[in-house]
N, C-alpha and C. Protein backbone atom coordinates (compact mmCIF):
# COMPACT_ATOMS: atom_id res chain seq x y z
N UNK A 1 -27.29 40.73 51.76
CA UNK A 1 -28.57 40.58 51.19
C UNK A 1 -29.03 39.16 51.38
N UNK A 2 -30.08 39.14 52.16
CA UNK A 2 -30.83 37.60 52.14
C UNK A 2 -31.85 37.29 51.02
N UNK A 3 -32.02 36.10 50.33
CA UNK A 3 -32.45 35.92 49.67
C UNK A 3 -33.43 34.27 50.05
N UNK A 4 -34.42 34.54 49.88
CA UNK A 4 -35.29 33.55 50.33
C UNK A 4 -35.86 32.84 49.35
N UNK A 5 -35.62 31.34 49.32
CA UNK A 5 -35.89 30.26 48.88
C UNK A 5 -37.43 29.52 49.44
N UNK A 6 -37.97 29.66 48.17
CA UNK A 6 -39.47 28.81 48.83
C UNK A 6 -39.37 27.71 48.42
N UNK A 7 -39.28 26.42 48.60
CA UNK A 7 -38.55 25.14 48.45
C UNK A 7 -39.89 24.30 49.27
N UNK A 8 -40.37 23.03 48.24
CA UNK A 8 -41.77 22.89 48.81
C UNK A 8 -41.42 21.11 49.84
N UNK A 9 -41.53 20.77 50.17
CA UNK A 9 -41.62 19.56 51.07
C UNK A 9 -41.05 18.51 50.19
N UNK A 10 -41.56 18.36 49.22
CA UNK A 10 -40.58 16.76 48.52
C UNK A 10 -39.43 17.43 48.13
N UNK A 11 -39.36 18.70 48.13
CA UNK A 11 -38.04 19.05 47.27
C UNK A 11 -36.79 18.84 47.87
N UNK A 12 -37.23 19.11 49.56
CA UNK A 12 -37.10 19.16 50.48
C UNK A 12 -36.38 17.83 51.04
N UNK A 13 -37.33 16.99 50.99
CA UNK A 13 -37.01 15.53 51.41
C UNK A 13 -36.67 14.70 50.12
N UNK A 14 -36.57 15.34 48.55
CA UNK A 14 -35.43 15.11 47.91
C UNK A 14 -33.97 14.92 48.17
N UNK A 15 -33.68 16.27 48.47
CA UNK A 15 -32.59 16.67 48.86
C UNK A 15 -31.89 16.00 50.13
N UNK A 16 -32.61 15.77 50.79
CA UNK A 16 -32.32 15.17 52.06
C UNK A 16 -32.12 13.54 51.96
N UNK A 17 -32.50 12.98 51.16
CA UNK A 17 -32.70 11.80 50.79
C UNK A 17 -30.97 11.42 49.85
N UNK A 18 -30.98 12.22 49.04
CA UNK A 18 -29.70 12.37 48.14
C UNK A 18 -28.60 12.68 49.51
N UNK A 19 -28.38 13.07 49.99
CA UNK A 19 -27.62 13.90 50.91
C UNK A 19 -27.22 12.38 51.90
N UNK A 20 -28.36 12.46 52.40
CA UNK A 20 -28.21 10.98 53.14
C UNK A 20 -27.58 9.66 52.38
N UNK A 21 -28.05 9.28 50.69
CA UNK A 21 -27.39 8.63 50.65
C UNK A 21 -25.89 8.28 49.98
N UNK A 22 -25.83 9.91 49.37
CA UNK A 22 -24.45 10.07 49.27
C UNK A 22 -23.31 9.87 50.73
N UNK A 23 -23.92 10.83 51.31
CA UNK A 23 -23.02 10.18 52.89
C UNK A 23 -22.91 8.20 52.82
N UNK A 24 -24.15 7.89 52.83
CA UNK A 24 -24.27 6.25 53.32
C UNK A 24 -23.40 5.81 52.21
N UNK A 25 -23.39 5.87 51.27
CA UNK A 25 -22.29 5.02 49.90
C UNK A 25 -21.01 5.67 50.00
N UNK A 26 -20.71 6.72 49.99
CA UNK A 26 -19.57 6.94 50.41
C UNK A 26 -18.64 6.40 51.53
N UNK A 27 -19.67 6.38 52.04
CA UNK A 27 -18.70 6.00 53.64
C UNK A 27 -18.41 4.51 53.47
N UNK A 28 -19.69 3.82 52.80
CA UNK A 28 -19.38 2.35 52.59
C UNK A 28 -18.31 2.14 51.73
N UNK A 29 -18.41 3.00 50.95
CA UNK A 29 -17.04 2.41 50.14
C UNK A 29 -15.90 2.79 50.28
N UNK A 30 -15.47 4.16 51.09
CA UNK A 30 -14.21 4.02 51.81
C UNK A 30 -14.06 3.15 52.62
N UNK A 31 -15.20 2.21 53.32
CA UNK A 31 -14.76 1.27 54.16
C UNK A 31 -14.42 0.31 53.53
N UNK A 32 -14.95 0.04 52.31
CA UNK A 32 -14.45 -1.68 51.88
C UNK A 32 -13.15 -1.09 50.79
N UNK A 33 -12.64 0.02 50.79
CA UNK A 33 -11.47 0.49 50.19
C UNK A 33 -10.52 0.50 51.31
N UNK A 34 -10.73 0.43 52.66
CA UNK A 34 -9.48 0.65 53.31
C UNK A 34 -9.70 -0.40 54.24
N UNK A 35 -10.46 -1.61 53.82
CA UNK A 35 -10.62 -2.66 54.97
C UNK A 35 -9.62 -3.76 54.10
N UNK A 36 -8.86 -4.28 54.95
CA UNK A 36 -7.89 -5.33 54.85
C UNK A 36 -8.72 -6.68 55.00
N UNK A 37 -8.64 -7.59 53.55
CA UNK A 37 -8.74 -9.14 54.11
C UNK A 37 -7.53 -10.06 54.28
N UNK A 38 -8.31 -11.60 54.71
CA UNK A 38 -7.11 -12.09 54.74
C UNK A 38 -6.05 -12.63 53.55
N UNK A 39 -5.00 -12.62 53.77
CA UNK A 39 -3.89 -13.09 52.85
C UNK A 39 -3.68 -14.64 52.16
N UNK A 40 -3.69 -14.85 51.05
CA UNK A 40 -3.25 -16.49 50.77
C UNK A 40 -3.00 -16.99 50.99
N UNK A 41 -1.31 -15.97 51.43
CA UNK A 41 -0.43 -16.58 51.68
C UNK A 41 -0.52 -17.32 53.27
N UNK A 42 -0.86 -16.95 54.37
CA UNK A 42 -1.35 -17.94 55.33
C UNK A 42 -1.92 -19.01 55.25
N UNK A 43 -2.81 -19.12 54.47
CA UNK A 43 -3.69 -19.86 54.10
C UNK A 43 -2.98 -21.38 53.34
N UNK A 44 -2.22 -20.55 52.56
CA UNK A 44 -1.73 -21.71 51.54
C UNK A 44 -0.21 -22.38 52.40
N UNK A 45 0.38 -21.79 53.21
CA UNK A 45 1.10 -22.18 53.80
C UNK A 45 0.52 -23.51 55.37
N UNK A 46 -0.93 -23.00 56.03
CA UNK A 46 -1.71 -23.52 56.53
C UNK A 46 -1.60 -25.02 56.03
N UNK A 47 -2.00 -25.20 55.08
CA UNK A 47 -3.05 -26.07 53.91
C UNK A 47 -1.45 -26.82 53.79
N UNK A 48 -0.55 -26.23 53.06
CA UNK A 48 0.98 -27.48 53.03
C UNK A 48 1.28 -27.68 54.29
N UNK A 49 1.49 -27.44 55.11
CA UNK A 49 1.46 -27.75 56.65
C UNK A 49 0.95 -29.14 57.04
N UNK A 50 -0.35 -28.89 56.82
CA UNK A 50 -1.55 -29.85 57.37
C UNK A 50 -1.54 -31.27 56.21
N UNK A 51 -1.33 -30.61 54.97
CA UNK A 51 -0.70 -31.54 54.16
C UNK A 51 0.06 -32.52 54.44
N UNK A 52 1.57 -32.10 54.54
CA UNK A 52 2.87 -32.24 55.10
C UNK A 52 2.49 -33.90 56.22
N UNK A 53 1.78 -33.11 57.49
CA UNK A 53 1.67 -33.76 58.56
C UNK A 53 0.63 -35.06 58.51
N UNK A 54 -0.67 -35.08 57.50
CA UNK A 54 -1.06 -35.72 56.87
C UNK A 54 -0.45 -36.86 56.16
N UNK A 55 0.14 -36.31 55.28
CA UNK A 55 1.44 -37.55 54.61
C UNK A 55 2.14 -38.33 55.31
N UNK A 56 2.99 -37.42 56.30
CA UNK A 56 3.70 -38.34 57.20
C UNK A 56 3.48 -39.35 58.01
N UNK A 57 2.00 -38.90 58.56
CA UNK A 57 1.34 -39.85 59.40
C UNK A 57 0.75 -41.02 58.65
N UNK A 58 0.20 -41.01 57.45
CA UNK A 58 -0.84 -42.17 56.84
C UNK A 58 0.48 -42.97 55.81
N UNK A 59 1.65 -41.87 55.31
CA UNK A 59 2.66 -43.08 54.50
C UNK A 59 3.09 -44.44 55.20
N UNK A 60 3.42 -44.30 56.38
CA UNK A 60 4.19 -45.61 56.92
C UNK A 60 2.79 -46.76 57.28
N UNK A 61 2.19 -46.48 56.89
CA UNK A 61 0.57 -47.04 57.11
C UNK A 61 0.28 -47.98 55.30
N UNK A 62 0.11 -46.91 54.39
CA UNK A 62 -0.08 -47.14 53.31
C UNK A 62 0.91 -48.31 52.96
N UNK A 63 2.19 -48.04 53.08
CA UNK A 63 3.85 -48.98 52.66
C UNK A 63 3.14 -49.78 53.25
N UNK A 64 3.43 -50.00 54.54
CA UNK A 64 2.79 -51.39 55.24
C UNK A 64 1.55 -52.01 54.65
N UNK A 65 0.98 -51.82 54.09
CA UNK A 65 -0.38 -52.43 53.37
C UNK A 65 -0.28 -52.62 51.92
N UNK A 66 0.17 -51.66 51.49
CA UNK A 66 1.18 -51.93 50.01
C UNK A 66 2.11 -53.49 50.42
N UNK A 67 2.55 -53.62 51.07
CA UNK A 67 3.67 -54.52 51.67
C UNK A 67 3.35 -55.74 51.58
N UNK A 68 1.85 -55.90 52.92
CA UNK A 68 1.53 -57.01 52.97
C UNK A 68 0.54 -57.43 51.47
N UNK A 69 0.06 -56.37 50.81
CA UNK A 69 -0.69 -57.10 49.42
C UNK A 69 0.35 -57.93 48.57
N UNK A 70 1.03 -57.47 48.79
CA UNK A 70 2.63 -57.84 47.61
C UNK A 70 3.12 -59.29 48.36
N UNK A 71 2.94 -59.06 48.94
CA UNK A 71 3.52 -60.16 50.03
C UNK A 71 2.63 -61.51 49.77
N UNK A 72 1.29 -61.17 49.97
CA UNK A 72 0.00 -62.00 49.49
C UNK A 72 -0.06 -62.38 48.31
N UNK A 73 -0.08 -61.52 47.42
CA UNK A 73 0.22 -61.88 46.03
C UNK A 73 1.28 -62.61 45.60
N UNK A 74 2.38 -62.44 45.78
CA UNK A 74 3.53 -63.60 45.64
C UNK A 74 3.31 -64.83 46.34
N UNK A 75 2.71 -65.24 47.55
CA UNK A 75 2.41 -65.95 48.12
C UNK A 75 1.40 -67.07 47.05
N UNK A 76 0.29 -66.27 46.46
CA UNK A 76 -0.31 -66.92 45.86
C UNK A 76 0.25 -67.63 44.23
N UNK A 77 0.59 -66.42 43.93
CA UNK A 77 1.38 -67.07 42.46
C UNK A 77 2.29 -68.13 43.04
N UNK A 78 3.29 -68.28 43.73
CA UNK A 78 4.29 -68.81 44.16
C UNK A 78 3.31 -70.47 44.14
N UNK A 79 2.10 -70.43 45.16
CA UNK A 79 1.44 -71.29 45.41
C UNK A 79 0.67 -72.16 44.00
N UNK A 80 0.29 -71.29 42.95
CA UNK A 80 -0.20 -71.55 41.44
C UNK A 80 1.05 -72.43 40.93
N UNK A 81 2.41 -71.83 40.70
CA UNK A 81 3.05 -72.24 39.93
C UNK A 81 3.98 -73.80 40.73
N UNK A 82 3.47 -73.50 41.63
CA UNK A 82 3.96 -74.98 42.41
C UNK A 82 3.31 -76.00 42.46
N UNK A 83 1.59 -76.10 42.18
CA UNK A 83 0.94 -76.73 41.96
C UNK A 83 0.85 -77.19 40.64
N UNK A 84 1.23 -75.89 39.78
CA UNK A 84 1.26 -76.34 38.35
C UNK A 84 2.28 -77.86 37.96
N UNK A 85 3.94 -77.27 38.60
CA UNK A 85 5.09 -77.82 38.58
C UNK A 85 5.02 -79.41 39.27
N UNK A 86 3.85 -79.45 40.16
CA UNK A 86 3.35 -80.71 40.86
C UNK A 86 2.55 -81.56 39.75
N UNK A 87 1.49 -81.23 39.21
CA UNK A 87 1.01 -81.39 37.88
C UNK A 87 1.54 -81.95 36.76
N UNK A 88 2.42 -81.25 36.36
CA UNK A 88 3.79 -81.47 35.40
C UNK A 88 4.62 -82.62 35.97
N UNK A 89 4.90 -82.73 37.14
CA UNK A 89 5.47 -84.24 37.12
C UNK A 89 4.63 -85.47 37.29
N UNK A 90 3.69 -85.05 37.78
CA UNK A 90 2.72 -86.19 37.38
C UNK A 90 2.41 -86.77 36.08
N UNK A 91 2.41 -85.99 35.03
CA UNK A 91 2.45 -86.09 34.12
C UNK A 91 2.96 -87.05 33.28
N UNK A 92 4.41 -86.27 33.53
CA UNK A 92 5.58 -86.21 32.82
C UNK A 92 6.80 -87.34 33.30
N UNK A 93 6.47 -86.90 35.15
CA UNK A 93 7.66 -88.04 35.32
C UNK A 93 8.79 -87.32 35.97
N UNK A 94 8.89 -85.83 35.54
CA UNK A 94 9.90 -85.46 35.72
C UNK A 94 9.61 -83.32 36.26
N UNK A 95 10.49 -83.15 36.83
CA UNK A 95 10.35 -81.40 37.21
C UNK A 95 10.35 -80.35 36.30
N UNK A 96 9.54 -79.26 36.43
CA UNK A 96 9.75 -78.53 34.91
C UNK A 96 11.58 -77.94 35.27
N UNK A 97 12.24 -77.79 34.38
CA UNK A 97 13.52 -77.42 33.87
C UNK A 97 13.20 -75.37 34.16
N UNK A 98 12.39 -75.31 33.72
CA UNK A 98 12.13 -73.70 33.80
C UNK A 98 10.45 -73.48 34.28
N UNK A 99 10.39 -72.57 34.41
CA UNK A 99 9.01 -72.07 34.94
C UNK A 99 8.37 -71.89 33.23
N UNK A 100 8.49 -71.43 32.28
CA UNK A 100 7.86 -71.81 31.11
C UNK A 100 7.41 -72.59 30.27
N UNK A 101 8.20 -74.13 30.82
CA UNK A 101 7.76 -75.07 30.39
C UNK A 101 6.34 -75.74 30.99
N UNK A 102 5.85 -74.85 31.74
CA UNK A 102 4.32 -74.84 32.78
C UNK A 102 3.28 -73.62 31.56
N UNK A 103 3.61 -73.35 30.78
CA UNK A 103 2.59 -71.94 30.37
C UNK A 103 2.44 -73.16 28.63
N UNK A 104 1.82 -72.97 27.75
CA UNK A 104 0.28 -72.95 28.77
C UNK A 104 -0.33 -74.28 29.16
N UNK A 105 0.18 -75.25 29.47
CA UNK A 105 -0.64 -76.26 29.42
C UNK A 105 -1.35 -76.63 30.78
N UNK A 106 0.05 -76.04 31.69
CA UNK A 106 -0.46 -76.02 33.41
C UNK A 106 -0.87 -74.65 33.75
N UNK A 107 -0.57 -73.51 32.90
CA UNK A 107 -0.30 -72.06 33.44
C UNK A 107 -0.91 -70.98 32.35
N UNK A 108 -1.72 -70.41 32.62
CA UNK A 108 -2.18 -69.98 30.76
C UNK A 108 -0.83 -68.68 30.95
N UNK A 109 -0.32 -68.52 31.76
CA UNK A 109 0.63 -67.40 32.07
C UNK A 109 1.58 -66.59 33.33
N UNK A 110 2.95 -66.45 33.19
CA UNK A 110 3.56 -66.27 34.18
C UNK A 110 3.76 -65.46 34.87
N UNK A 111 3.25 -64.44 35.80
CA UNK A 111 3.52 -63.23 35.85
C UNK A 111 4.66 -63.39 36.68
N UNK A 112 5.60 -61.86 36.76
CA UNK A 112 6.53 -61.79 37.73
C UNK A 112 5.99 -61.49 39.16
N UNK A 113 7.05 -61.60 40.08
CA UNK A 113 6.44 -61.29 41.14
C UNK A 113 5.75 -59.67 41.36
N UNK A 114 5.10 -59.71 42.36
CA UNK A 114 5.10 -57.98 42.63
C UNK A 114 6.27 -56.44 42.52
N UNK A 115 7.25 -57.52 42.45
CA UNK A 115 8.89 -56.34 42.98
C UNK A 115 9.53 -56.61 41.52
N UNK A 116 8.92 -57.16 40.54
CA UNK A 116 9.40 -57.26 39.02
C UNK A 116 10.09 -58.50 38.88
N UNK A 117 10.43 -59.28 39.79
CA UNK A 117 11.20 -60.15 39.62
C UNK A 117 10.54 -61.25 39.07
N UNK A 118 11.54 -62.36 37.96
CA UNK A 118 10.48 -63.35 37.61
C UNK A 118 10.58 -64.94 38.46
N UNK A 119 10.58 -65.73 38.46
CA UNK A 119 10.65 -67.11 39.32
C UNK A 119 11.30 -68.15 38.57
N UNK A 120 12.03 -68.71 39.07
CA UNK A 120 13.32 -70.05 38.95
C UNK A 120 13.25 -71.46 39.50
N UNK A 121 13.24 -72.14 38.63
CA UNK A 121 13.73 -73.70 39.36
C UNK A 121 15.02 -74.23 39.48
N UNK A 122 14.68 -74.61 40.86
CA UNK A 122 16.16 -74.97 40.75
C UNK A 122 16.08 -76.84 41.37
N UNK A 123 16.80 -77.36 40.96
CA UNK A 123 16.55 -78.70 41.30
C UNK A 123 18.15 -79.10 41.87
N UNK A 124 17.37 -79.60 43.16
CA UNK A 124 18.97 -79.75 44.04
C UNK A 124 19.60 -81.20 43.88
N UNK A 125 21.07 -81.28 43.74
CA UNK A 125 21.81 -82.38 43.07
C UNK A 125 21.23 -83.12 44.09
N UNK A 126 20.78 -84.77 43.69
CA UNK A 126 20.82 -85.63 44.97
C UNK A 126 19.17 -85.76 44.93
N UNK A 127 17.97 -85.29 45.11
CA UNK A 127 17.27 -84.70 45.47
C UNK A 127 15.97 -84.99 45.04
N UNK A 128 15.03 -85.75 45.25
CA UNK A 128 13.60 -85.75 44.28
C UNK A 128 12.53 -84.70 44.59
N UNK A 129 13.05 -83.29 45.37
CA UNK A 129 12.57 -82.45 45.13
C UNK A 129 12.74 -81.24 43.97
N UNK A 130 11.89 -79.67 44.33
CA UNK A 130 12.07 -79.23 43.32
C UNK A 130 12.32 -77.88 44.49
N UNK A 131 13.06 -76.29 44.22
CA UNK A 131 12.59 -75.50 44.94
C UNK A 131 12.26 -74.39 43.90
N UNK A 132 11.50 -73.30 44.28
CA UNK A 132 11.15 -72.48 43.43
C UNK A 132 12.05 -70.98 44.30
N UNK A 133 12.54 -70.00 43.05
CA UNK A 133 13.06 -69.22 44.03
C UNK A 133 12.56 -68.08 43.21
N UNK A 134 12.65 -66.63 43.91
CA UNK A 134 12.17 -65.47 43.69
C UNK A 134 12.74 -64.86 44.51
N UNK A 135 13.02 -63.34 43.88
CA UNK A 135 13.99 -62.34 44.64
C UNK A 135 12.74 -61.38 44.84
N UNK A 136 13.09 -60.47 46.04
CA UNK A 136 12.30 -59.73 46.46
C UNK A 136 12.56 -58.22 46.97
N UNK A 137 12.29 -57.05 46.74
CA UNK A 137 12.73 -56.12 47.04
C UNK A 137 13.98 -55.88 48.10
N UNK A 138 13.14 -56.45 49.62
CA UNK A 138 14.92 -56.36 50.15
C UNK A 138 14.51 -57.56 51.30
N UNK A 139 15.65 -57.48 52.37
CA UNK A 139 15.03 -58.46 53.18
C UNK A 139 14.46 -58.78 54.06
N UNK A 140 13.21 -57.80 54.76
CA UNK A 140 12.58 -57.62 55.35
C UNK A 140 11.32 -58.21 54.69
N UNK A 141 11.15 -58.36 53.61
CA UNK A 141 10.33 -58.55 52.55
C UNK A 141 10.43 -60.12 52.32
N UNK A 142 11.55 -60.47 51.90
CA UNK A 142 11.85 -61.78 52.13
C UNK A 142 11.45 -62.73 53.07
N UNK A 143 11.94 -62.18 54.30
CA UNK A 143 11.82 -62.52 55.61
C UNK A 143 9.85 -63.23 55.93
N UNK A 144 9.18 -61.98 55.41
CA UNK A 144 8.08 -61.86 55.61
C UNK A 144 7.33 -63.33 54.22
N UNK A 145 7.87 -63.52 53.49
CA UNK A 145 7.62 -64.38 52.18
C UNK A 145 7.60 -65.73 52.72
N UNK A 146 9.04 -65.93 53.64
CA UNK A 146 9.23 -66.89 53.80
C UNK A 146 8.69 -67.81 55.07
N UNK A 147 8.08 -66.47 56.00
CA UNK A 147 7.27 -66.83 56.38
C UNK A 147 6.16 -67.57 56.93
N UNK A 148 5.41 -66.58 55.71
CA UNK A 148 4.44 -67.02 54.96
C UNK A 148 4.27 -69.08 55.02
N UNK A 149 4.96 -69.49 54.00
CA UNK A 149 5.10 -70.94 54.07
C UNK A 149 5.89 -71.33 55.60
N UNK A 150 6.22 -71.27 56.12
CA UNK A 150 7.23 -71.66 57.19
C UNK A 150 8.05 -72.66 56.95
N UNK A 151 8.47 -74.07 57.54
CA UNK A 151 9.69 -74.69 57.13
C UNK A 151 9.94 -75.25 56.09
N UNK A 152 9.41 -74.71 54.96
CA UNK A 152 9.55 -75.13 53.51
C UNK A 152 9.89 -73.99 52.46
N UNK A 153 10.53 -72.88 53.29
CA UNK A 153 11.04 -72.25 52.54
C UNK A 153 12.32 -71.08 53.74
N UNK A 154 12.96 -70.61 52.58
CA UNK A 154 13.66 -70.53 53.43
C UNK A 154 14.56 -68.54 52.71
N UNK A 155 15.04 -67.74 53.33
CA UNK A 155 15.91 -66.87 52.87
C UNK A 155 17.22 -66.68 52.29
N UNK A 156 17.53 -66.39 51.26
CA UNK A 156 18.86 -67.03 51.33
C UNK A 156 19.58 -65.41 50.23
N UNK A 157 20.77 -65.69 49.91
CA UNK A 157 21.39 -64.37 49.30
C UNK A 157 21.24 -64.48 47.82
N UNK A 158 21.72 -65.72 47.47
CA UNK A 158 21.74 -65.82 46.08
C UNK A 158 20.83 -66.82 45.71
N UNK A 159 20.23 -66.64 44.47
CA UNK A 159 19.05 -66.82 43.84
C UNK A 159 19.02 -68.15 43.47
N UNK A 160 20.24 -68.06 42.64
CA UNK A 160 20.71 -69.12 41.51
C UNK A 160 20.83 -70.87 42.24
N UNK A 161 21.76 -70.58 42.72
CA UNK A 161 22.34 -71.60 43.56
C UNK A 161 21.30 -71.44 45.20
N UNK A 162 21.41 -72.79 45.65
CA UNK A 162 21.01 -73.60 46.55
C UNK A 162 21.83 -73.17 47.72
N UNK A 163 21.09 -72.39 49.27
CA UNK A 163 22.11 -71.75 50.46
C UNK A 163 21.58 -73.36 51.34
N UNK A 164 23.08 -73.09 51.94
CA UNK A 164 22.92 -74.30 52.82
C UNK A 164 21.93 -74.09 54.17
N UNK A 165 21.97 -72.68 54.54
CA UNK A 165 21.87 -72.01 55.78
C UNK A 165 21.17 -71.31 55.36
N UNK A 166 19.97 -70.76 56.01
CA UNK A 166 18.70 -69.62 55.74
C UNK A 166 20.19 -68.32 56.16
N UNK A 167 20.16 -67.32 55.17
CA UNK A 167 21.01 -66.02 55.33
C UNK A 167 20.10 -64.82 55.61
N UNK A 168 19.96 -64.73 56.38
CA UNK A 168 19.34 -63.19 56.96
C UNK A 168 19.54 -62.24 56.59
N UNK A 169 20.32 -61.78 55.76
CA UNK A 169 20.83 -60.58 55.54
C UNK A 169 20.23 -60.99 53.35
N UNK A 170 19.90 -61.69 53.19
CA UNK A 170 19.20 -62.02 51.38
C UNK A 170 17.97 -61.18 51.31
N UNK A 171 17.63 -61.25 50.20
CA UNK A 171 16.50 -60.95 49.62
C UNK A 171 15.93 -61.87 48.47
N UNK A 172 16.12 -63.23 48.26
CA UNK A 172 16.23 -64.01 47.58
C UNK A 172 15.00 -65.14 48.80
N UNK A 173 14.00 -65.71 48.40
CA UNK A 173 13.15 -66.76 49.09
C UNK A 173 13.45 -68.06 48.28
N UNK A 174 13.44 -69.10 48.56
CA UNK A 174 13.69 -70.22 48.34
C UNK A 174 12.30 -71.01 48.57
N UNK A 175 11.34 -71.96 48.07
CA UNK A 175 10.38 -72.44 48.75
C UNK A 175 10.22 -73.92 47.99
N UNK A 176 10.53 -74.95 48.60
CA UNK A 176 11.21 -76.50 48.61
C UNK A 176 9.35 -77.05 48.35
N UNK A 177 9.91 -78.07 47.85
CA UNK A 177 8.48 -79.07 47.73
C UNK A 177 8.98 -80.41 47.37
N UNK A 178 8.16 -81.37 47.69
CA UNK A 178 8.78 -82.39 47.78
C UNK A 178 7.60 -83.31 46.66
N UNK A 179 8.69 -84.46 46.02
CA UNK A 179 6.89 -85.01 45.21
C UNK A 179 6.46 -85.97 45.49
N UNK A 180 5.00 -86.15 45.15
CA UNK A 180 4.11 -86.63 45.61
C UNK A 180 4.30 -88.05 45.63
């Protein structure tokens, strides 16, 4: 038995409209249901990588500039408290005994060096000089301190006492002045 449907033009292109866009959303969303993106984990492994290679390249850069500021900076204090200690015997007549006997009248204050260490006088038997000494991370550092001043200072191992011979292998700077 046929049975005939009189169905008028919008009803028509209702239907057809629904039809169409049930197909179109459907299909879209099985596609973004079975479409794969990318993973983190590449990504984040990428990113420490590039990291990684980053670091390696700019650290031995940074140290070295870290290095020479520290280097500069001791240079200068070193240079303050020797002028102070120049000062003080003018004064006085005589060498300061300690680096504190400069704060405050020559020094409003002492800092240590860059590498924590603080600074020493040492006054050599015999001698109307004064030397100032400071230890320094290691001796490459030293090396580079002593430098700095050239034949008025010198490397040596131990701090305390007076090296006859610049020691290469110290971390200890020595830097001599003579008075005025």
């Amino acid at each position: 038995m046929w049975v005939l449907f009189l169905v008028t033009r919008e009803e028509l292109h209702r239907e057809w409209t629904m039809l169409q866009k049930r197909q179109l959303f459907g299909c879209y969303r099985n596609r973004l249901y079975n479409q794969r993106g990318i993973s983190l984990l590449p990504l984040a492994i990428s990113i420490a990588i590039f990291t990684i290679i980053a670091v390696q390249y700019n650290l031995p850069q940074i140290e070295q500039q870290r290095r020479k500021v520290n280097i500069t900076n001791a240079q200068m204090t070193s240079a303050q408290i020797l002028n102070a200690a120049l000062d003080y015997r003018v004064d006085n007549g005589l060498w300061p005994v300690n680096a504190s006997d400069l704060t405050p009248t020559y020094l409003s204050i002492i800092n240590n060096n860059a590498w924590g260490h603080g600074w020493t006088f040492i006054q050599p038997p015999g001698s109307l000089g004064l030397v100032l000494a400071t230890q320094t991370r290691d001796n490459r550092t030293a090396m580079a301190l002593a430098a700095k001043y050239g034949a008025i200072a010198r490397v040596c191992a131990n701090g305390i006492q007076l090296c006859g011979a610049p020691d290469l292998n110290g971390n200890w700077v020595h830097i001599g002045i003579a008075p005025p």
